[in-house]
Protein backbone atom coordinates (compact mmCIF):
# COMPACT_ATOMS: atom_id res chain seq x y z
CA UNK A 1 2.30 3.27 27.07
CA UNK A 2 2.04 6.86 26.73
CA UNK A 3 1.04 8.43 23.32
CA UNK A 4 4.36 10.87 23.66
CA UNK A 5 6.24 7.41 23.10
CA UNK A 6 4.24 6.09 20.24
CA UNK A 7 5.93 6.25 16.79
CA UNK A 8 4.75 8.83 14.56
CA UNK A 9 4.85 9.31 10.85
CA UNK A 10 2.81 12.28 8.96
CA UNK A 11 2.89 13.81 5.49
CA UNK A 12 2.73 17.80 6.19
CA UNK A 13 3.02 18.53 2.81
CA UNK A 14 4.07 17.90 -0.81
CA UNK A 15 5.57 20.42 -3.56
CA UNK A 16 7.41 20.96 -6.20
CA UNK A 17 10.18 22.60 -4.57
CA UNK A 18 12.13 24.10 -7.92
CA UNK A 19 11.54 23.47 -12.05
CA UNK A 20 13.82 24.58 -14.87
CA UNK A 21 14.26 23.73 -18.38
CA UNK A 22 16.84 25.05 -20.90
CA UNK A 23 16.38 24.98 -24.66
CA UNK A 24 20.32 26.15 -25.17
CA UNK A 25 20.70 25.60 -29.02
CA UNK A 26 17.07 26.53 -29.92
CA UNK A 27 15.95 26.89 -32.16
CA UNK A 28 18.57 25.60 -34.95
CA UNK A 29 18.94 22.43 -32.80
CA UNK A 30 15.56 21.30 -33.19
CA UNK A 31 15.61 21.04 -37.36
CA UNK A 32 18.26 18.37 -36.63
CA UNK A 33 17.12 15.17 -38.23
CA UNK A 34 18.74 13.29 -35.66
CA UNK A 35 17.52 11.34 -32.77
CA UNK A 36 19.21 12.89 -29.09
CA UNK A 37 20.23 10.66 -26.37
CA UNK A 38 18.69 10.96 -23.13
CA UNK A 39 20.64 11.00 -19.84
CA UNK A 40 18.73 11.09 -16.28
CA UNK A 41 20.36 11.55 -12.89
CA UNK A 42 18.65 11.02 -9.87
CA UNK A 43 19.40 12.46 -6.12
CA UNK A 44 17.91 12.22 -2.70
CA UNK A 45 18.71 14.49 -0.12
CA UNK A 46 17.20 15.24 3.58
CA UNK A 47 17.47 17.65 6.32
CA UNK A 48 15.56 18.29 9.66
CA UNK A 49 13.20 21.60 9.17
CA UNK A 50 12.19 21.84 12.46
CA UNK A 51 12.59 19.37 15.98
CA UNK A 52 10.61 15.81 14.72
CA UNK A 53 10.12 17.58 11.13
CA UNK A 54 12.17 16.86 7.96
CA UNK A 55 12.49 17.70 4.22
CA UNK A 56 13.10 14.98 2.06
CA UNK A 57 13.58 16.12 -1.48
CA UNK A 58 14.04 14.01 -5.15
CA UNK A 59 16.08 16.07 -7.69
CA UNK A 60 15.78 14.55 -11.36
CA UNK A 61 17.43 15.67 -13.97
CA UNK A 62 17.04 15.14 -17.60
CA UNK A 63 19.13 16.21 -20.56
CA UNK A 64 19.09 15.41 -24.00
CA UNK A 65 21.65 16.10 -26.84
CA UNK A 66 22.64 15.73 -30.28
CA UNK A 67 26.11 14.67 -30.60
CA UNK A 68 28.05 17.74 -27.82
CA UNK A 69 25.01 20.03 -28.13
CA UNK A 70 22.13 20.06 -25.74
CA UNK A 71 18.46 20.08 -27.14
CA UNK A 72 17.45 20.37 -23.52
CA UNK A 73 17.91 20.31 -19.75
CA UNK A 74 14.90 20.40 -17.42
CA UNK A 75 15.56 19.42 -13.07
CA UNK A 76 12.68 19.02 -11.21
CA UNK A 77 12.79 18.84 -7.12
CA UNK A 78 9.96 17.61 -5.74
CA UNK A 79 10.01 18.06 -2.02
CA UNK A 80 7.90 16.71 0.88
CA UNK A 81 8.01 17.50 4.48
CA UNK A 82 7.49 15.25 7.17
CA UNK A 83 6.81 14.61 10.60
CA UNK A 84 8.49 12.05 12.07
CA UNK A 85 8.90 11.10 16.24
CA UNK A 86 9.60 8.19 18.47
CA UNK A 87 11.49 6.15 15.83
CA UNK A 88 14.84 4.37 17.20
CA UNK A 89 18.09 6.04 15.58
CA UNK A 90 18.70 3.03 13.10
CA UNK A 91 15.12 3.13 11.41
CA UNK A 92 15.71 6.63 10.73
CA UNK A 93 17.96 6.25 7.65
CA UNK A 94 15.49 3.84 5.62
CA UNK A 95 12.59 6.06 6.18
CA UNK A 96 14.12 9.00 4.90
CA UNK A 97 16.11 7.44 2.30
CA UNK A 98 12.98 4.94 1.01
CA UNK A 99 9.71 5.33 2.68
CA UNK A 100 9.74 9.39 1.88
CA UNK A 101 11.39 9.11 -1.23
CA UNK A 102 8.65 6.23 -2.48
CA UNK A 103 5.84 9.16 -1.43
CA UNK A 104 7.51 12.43 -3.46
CA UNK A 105 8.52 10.26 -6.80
CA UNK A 106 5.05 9.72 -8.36
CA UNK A 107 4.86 13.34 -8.20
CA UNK A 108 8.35 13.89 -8.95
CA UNK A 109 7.31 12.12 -12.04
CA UNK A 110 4.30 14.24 -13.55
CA UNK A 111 6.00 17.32 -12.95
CA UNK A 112 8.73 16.08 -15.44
CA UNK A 113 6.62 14.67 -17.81
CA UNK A 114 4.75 18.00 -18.00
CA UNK A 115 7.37 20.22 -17.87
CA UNK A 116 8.67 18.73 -20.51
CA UNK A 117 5.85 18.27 -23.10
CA UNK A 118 4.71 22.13 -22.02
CA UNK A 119 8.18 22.86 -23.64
CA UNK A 120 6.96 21.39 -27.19
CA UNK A 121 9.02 18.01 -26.43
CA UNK A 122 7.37 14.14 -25.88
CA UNK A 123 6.90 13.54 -22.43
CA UNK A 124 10.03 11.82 -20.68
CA UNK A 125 8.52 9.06 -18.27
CA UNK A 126 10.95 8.11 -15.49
CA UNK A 127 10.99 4.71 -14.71
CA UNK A 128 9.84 3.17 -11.11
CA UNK A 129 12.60 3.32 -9.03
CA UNK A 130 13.50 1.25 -6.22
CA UNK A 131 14.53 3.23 -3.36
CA UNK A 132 16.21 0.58 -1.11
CA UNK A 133 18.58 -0.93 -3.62
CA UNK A 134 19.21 2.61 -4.10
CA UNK A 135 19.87 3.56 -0.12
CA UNK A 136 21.47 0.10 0.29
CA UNK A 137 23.75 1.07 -2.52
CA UNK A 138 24.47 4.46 -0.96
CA UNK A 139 25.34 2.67 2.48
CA UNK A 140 27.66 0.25 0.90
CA UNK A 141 29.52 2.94 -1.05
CA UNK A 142 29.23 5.35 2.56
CA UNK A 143 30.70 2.08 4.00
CA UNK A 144 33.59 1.35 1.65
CA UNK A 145 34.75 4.96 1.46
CA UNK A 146 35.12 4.95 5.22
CA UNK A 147 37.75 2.06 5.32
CA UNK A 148 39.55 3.25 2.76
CA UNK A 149 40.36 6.70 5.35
């Protein structure tokens, strides 16, 4: 077998692609007594770079509030970018909606966490996700959309 036709799977490189936190209602907000509730939202997204070369990015983003006002906002997007040849068609999907995504979240993770706390709050610790009931979620929803057109 030739080594043009072997699969191939490479981390180029990992980064923290953007940060940004907003303090909105500082600082009167934070002499509230009050404890704010936290909301997190989490996205994957992925895009060829280059011929066999991809960017697979995972956007968090974390706000807290006190009853309608916001105490904060930070989104993180920590970014990766990865070779990838010789895979059939159908494996593509599951590596860049799981296998990439599992490789940027730890680090997806500590950038949050410090972002935050480096803004004077506790740290917010995102929980271990798991990226293929996620993408098998996605592909189910992807699925059901397109028989209801």
């Amino acid at each position: 077998m030739s080594e043009e036709a072997q699969p191939m799977f490479q981390i180029q490189r990992l980064y923290l692609k953007e940060a940004s936190l907003e303090q909105p209602n500082s600082p009167a907000i934070l002499l509230s007594p009050e404890q704010p509730s936290v909301d997190i939202q989490l996205a994957v997204s992925a895009e060829a770079a280059a011929e066999g070369v991809y960017e697979v990015c995972v956007t968090a983003t974390v706000q807290t509030k006190i009853g309608d006002k916001t105490v904060f906002l930070a989104e993180c997007k920590q970014a990766g970018i990865f070779e990838i040849r010789n895979l059939p068609p159908e494996q593509m999907g599951p590596i860049m909606g799981i296998a990439c995504p599992q490789i940027v979240y730890p680090y997806l993770r500590g950038n949050v966490a410090d972002l935050i706390t480096r803004a004077g709050f506790p740290p917010v610790h995102l929980t271990e996700i798991n990226f293929q009931a996620m993408y098998e979620q996605q592909q189910a929803q992807a699925a059901a959309q397109s028989t209801l057109q």
